[in-house]
PDB file of N, CA and C in Angstrom:
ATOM      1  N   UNK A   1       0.856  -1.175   0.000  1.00  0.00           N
ATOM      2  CA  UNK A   1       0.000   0.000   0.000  1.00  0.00           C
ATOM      3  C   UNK A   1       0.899   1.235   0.000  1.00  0.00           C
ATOM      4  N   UNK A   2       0.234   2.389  -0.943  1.00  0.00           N
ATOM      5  CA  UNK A   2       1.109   3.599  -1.127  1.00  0.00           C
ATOM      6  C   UNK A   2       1.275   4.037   0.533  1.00  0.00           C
ATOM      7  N   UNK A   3       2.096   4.993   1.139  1.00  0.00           N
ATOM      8  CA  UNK A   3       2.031   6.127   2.070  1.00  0.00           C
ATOM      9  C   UNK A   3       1.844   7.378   1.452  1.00  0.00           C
ATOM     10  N   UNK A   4       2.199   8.182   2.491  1.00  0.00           N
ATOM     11  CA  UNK A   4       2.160   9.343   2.644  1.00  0.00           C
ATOM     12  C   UNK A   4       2.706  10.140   3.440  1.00  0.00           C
ATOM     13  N   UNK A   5       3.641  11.036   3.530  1.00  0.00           N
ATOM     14  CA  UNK A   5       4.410  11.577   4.835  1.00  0.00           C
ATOM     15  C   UNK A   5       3.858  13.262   4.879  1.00  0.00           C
ATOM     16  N   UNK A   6       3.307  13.441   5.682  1.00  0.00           N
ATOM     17  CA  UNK A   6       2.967  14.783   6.397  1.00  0.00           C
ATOM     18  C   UNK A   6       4.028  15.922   7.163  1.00  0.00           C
ATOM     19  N   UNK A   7       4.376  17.012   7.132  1.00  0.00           N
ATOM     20  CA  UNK A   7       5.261  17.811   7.429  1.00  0.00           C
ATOM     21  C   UNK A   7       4.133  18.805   8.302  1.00  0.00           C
ATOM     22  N   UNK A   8       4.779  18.679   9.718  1.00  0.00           N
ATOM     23  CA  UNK A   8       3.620  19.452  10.815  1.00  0.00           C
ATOM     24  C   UNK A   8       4.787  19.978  11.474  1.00  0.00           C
ATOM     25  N   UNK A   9       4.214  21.396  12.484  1.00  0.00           N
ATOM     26  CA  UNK A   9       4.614  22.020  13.617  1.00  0.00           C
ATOM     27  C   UNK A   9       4.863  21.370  14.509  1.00  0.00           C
ATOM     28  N   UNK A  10       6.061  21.284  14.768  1.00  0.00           N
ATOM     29  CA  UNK A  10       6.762  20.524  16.573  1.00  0.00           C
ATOM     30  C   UNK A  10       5.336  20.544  17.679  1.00  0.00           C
ATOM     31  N   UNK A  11       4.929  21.858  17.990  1.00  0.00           N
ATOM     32  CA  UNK A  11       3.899  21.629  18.543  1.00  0.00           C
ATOM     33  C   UNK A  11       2.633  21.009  18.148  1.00  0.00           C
ATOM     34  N   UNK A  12       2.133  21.178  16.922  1.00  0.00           N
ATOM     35  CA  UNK A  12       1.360  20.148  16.776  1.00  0.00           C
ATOM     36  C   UNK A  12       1.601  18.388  16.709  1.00  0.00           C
ATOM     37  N   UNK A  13       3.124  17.873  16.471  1.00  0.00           N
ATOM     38  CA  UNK A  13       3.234  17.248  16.695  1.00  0.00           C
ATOM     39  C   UNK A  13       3.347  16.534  18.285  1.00  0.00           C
ATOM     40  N   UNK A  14       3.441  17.504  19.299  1.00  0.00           N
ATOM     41  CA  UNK A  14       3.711  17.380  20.595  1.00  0.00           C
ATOM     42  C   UNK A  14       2.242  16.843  20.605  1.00  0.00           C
ATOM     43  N   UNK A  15       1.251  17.685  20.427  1.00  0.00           N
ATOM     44  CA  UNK A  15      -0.284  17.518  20.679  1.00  0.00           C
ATOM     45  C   UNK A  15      -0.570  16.251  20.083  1.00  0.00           C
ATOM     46  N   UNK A  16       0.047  15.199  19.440  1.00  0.00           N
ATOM     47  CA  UNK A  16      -0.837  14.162  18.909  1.00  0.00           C
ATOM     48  C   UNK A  16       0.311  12.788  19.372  1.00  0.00           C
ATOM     49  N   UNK A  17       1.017  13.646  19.835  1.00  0.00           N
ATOM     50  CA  UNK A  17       1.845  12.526  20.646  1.00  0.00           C
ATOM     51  C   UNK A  17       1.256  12.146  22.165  1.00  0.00           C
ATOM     52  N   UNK A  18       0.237  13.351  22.958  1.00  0.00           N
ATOM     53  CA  UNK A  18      -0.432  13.198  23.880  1.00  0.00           C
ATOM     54  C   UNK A  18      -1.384  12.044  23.901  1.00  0.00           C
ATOM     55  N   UNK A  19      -1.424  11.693  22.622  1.00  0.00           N
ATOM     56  CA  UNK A  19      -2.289  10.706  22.638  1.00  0.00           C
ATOM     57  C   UNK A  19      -1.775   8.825  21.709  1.00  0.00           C
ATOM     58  N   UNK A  20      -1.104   8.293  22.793  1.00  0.00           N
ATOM     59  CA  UNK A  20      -0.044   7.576  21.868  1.00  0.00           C
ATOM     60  C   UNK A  20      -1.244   6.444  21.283  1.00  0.00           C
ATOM     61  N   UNK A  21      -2.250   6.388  21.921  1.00  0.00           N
ATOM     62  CA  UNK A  21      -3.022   4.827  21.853  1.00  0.00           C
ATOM     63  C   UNK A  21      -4.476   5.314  19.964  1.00  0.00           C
ATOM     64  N   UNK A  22      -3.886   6.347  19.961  1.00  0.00           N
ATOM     65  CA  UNK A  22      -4.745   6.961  18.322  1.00  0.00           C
ATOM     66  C   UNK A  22      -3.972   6.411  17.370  1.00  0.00           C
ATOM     67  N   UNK A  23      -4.514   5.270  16.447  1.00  0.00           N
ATOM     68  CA  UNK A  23      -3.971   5.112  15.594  1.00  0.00           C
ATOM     69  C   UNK A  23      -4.127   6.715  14.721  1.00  0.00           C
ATOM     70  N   UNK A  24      -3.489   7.678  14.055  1.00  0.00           N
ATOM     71  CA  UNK A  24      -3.221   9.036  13.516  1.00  0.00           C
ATOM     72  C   UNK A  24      -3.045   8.397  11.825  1.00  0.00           C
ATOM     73  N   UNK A  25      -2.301   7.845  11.402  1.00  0.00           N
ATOM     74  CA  UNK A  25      -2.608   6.653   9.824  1.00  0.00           C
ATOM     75  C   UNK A  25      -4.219   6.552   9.857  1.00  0.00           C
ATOM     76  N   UNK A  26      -4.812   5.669  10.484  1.00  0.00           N
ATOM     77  CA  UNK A  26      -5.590   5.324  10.140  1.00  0.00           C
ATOM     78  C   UNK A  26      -6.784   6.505  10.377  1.00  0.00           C
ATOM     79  N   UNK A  27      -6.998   7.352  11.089  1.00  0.00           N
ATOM     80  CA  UNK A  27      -7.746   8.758  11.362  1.00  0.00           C
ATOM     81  C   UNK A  27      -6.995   9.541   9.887  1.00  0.00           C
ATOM     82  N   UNK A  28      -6.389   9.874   9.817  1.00  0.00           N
ATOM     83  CA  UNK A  28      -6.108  10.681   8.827  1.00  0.00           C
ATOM     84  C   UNK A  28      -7.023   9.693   7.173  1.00  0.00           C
ATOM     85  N   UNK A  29      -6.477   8.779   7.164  1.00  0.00           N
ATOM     86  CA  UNK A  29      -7.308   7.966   6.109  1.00  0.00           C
ATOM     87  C   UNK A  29      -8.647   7.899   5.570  1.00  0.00           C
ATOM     88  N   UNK A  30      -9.053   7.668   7.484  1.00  0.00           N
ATOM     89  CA  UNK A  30     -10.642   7.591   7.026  1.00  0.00           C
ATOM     90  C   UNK A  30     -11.225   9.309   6.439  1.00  0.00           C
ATOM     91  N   UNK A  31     -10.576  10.079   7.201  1.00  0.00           N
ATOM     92  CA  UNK A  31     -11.306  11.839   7.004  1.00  0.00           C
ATOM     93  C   UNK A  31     -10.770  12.006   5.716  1.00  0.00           C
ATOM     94  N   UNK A  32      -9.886  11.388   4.732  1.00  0.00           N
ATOM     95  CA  UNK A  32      -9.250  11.565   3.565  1.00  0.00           C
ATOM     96  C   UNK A  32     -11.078  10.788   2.565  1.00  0.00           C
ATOM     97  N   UNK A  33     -11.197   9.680   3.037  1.00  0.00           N
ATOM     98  CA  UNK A  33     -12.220   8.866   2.511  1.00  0.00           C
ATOM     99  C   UNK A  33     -13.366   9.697   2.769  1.00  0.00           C
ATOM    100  N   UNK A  34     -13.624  10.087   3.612  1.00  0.00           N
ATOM    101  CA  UNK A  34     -14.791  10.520   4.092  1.00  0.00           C
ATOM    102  C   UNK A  34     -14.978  11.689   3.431  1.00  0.00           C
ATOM    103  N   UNK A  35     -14.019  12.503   2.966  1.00  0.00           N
ATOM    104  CA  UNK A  35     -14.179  13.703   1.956  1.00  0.00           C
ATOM    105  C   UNK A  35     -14.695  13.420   0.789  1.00  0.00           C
ATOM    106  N   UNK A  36     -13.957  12.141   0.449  1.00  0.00           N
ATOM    107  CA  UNK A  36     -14.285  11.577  -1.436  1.00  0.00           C
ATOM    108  C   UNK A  36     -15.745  11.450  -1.479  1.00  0.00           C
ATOM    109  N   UNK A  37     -15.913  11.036  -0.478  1.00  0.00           N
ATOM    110  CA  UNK A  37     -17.341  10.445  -0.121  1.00  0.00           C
ATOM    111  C   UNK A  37     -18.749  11.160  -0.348  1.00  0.00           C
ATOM    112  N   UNK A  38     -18.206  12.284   0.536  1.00  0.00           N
ATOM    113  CA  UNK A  38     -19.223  13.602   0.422  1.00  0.00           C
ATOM    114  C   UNK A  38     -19.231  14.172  -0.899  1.00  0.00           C
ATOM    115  N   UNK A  39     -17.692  14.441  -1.546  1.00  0.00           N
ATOM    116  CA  UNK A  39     -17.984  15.301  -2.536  1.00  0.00           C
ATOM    117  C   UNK A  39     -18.538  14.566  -3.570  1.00  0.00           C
ATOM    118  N   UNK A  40     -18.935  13.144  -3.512  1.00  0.00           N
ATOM    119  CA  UNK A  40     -19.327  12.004  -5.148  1.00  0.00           C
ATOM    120  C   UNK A  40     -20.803  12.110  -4.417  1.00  0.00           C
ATOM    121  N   UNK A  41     -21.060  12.350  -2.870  1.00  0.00           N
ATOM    122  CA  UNK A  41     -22.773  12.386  -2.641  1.00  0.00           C
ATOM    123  C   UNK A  41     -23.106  14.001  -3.087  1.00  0.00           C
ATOM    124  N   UNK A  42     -22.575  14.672  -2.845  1.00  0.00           N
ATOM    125  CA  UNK A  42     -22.735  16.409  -3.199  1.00  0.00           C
ATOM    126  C   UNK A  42     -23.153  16.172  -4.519  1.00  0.00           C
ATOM    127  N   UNK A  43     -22.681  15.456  -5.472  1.00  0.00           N
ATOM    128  CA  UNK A  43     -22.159  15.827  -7.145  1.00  0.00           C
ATOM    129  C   UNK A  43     -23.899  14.912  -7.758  1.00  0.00           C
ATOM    130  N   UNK A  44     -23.706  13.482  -7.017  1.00  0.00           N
ATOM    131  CA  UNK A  44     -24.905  12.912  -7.263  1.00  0.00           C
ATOM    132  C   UNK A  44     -26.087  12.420  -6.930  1.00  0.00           C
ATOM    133  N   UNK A  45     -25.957  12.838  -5.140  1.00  0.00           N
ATOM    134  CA  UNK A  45     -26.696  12.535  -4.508  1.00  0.00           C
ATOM    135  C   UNK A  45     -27.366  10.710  -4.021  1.00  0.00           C
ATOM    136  N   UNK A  46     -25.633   9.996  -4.347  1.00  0.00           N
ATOM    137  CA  UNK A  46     -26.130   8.825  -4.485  1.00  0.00           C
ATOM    138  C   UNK A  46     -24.722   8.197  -4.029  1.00  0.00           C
ATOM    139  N   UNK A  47     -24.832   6.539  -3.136  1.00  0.00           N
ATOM    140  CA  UNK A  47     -23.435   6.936  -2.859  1.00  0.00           C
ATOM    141  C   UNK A  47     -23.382   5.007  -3.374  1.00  0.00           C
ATOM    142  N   UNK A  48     -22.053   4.587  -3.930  1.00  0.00           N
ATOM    143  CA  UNK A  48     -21.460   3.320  -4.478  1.00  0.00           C
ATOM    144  C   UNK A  48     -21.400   2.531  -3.225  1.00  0.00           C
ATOM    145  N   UNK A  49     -21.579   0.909  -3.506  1.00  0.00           N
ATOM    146  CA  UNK A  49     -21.919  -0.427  -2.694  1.00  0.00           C
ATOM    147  C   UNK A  49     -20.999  -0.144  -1.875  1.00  0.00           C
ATOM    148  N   UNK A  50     -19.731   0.056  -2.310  1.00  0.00           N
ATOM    149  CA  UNK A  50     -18.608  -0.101  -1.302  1.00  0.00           C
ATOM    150  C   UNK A  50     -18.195   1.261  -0.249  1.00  0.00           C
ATOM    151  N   UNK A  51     -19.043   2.555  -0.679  1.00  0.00           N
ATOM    152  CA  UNK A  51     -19.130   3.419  -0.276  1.00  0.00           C
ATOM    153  C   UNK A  51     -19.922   3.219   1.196  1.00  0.00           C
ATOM    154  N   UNK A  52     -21.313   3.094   0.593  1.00  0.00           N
ATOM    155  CA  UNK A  52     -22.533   2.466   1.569  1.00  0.00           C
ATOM    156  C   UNK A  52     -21.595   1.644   3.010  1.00  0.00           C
ATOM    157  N   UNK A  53     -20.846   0.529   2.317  1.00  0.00           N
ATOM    158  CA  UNK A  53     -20.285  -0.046   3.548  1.00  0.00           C
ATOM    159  C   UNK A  53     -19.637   0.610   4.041  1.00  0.00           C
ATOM    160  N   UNK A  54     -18.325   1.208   3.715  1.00  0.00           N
ATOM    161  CA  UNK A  54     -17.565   2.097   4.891  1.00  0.00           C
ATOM    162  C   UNK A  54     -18.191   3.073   5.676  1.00  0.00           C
ATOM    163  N   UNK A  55     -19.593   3.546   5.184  1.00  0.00           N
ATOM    164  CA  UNK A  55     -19.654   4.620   5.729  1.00  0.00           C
ATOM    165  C   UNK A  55     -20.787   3.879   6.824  1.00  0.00           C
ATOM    166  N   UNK A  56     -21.484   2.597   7.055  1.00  0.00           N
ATOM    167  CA  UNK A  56     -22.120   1.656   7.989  1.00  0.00           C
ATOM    168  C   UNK A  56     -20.514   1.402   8.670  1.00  0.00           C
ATOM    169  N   UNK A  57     -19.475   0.932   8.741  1.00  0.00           N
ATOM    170  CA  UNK A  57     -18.791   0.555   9.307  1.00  0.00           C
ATOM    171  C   UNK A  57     -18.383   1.539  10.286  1.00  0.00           C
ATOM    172  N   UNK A  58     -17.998   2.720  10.009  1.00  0.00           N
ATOM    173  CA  UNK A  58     -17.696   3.637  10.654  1.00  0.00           C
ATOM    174  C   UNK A  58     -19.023   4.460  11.321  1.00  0.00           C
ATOM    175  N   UNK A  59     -20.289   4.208  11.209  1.00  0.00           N
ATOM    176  CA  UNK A  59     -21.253   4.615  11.673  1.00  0.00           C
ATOM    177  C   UNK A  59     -21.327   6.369  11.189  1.00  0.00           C
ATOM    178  N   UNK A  60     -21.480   6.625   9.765  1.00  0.00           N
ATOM    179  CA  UNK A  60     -21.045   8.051   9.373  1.00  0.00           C
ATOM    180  C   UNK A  60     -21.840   8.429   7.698  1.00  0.00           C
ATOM    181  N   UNK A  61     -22.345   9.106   7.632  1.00  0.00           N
ATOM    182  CA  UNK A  61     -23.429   9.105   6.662  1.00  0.00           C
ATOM    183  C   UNK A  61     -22.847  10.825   5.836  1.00  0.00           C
ATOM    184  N   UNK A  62     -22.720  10.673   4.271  1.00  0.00           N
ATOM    185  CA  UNK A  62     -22.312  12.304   4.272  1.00  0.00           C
ATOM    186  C   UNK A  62     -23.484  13.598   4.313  1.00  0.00           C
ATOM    187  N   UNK A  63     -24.631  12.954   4.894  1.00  0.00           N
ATOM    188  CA  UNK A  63     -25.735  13.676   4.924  1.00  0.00           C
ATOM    189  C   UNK A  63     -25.763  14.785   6.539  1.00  0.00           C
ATOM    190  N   UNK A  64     -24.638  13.324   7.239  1.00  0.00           N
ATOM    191  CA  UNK A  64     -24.280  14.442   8.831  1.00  0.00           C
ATOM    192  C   UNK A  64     -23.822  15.349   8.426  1.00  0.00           C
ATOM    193  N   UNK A  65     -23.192  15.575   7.486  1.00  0.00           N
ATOM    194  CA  UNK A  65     -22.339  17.077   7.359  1.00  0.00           C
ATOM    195  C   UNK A  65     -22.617  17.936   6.703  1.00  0.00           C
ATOM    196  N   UNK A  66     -24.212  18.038   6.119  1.00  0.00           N
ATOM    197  CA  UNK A  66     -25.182  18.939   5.505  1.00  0.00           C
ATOM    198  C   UNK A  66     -25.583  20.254   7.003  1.00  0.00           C
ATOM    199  N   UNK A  67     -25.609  21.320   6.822  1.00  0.00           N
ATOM    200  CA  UNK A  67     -26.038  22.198   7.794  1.00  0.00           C
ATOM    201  C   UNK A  67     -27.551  21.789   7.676  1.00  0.00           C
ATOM    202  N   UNK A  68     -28.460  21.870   8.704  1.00  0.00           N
ATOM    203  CA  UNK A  68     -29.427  21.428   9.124  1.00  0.00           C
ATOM    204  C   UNK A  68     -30.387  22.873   8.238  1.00  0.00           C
ATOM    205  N   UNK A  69     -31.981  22.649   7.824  1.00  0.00           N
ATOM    206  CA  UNK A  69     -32.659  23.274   7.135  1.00  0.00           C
ATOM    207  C   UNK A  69     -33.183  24.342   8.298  1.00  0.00           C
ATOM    208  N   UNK A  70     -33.425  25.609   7.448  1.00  0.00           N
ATOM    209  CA  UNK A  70     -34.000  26.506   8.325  1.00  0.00           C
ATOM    210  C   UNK A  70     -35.442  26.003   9.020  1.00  0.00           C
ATOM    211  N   UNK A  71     -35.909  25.757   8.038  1.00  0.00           N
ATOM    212  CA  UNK A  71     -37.295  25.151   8.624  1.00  0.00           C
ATOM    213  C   UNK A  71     -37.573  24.663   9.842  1.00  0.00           C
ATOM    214  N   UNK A  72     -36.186  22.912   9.818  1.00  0.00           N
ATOM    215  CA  UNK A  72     -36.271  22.568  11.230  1.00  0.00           C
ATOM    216  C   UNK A  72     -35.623  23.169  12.137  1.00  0.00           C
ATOM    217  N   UNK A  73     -34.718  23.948  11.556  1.00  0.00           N
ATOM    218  CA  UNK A  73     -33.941  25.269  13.385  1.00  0.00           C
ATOM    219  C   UNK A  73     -35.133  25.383  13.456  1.00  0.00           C
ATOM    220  N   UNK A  74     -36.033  26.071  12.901  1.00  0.00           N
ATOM    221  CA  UNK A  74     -36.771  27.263  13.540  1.00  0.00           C
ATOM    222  C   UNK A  74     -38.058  26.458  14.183  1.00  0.00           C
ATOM    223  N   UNK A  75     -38.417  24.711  13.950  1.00  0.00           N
ATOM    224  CA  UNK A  75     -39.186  23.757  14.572  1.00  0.00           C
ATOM    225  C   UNK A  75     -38.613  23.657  15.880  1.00  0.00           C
ATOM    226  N   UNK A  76     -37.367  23.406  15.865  1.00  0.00           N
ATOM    227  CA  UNK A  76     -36.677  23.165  17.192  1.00  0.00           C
ATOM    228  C   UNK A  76     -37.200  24.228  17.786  1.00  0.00           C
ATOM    229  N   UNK A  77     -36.370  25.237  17.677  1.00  0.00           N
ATOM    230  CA  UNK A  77     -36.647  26.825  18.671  1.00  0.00           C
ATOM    231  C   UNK A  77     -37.797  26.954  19.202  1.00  0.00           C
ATOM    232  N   UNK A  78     -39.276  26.648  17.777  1.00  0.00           N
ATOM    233  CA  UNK A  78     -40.257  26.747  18.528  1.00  0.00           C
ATOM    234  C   UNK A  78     -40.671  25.815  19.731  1.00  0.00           C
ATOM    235  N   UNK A  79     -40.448  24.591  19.326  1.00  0.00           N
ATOM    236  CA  UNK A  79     -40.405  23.224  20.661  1.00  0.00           C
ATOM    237  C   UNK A  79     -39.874  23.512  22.040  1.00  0.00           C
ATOM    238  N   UNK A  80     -38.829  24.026  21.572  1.00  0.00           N
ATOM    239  CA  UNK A  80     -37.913  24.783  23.159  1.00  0.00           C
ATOM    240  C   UNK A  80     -38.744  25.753  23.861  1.00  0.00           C
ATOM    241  N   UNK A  81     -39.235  26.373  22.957  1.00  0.00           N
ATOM    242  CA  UNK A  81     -39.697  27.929  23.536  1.00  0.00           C
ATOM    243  C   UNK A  81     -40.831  27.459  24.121  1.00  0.00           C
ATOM    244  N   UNK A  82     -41.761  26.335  23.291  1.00  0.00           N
ATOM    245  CA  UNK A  82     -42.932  26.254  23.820  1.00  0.00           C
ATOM    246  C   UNK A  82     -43.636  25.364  25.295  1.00  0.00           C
ATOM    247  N   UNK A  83     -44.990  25.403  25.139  1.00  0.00           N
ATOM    248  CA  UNK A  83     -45.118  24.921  26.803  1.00  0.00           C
ATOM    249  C   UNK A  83     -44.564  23.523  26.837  1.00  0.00           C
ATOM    250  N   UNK A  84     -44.651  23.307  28.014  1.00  0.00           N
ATOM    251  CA  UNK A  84     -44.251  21.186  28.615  1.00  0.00           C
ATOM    252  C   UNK A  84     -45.095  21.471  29.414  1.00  0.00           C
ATOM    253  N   UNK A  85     -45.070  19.813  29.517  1.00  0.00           N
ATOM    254  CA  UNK A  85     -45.977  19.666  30.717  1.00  0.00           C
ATOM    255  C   UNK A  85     -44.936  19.066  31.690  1.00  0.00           C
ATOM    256  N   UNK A  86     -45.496  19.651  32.963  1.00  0.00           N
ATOM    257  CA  UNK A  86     -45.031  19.283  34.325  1.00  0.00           C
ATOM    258  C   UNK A  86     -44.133  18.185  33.909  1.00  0.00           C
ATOM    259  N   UNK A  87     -43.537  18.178  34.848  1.00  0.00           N
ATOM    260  CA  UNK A  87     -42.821  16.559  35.655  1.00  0.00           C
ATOM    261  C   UNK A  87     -43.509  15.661  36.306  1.00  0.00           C
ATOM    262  N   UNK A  88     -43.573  14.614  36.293  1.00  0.00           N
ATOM    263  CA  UNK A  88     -44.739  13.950  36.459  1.00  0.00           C
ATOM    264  C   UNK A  88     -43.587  13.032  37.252  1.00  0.00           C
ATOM    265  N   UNK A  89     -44.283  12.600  38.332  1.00  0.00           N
ATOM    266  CA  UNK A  89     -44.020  11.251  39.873  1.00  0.00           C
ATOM    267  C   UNK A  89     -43.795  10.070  39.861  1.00  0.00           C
ATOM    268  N   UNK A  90     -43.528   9.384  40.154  1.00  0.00           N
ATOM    269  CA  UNK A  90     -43.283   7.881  39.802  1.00  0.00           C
ATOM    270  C   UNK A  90     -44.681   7.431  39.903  1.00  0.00           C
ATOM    271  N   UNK A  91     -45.752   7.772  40.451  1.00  0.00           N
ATOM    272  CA  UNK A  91     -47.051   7.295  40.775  1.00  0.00           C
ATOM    273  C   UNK A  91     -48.135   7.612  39.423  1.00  0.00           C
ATOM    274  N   UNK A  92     -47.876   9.333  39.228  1.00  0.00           N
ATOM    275  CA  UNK A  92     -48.336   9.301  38.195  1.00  0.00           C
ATOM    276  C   UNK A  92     -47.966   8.891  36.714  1.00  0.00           C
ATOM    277  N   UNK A  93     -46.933   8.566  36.847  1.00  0.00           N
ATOM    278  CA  UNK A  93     -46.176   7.861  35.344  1.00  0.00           C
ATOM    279  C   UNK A  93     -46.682   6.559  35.402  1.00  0.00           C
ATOM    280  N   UNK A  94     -46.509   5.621  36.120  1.00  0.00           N
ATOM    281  CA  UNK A  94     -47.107   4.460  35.948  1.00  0.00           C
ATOM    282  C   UNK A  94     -48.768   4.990  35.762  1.00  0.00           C
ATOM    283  N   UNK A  95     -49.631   5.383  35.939  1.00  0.00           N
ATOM    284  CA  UNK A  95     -50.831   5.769  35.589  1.00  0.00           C
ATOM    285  C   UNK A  95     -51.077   5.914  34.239  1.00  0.00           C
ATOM    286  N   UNK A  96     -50.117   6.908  34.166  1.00  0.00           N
ATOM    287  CA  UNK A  96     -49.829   7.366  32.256  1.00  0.00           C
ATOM    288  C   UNK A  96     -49.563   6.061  31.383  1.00  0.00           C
ATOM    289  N   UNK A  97     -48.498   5.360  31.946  1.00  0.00           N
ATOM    290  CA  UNK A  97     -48.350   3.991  31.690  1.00  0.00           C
ATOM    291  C   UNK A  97     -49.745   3.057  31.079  1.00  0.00           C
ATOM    292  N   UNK A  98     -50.305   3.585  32.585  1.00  0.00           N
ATOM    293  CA  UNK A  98     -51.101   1.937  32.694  1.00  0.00           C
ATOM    294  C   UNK A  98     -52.736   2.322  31.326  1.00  0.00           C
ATOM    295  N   UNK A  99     -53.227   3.953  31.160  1.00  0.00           N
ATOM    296  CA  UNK A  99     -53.631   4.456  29.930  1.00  0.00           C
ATOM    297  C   UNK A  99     -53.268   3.892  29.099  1.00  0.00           C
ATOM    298  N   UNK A 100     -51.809   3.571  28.520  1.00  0.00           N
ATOM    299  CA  UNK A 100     -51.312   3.505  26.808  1.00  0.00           C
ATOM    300  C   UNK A 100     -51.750   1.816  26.568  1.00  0.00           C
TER     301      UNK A 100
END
C-alpha cells in the first residue's frame, strides 16, 4: 500500500503525541475517505456499494455534514420555547403507563 508523509509544527506534533493509543494513519485515512465520499454524494446525490459499507462501518453518513434546514432550526426553537408539561411522579407515570 502507497504512504504518505505529512510535514507538521513541533507543537502540533507534541499535541498528537499526547495521545499515543490513536492510531493518527488510520484517522487521517478515514477523514481523507470521508471527503471523497461527500464530494461524489454532493455531485450525485447517491453513494457506491462499497461506499454504503464504509460509511455503515464507521457509523457516518455524508448527509451528517449537511447544515441542518431553516425550517427545522426554527421547529426546534419553537419546541424549546414552547409549553411542557409538568414533571410527572413515579405514581403518576405508571398511571400514564397503565392508559397507553
Amino acid at each position: 500500500m502507497p504512504s504518505a508523509t505529512l510535514t507538521m509544527q513541533e507543537d502540533t506534533l507534541a499535541e498528537l503525541e499526547a495521545f499515543p493509543w490513536v492510531n493518527w494513519s488510520e484517522a487521517a485515512r478515514e477523514e481523507f475517505i470521508k471527503k471523497l465520499i461527500f464530494e461524489e454524494y454532493m455531485k450525485t446525490g447517491k453513494l457506491s456499494r462499497e461506499h454504503e459499507e464504509f460509511c455503515e462501518e464507521i457509523d457516518w453518513h455524508p448527509v451528517d455534514e449537511l447544515p441542518l434546514k431553516k425550517e427545522f432550526v426554527a421547529k426546534l426553537q419553537k419546541t424549546i420555547k414552547g409549553p411542557h408539561t409538568p414533571q410527572m411522579d413515579k405514581g403518576e407515570f405508571i398511571k400514564w403507563l397503565n392508559k397507553l
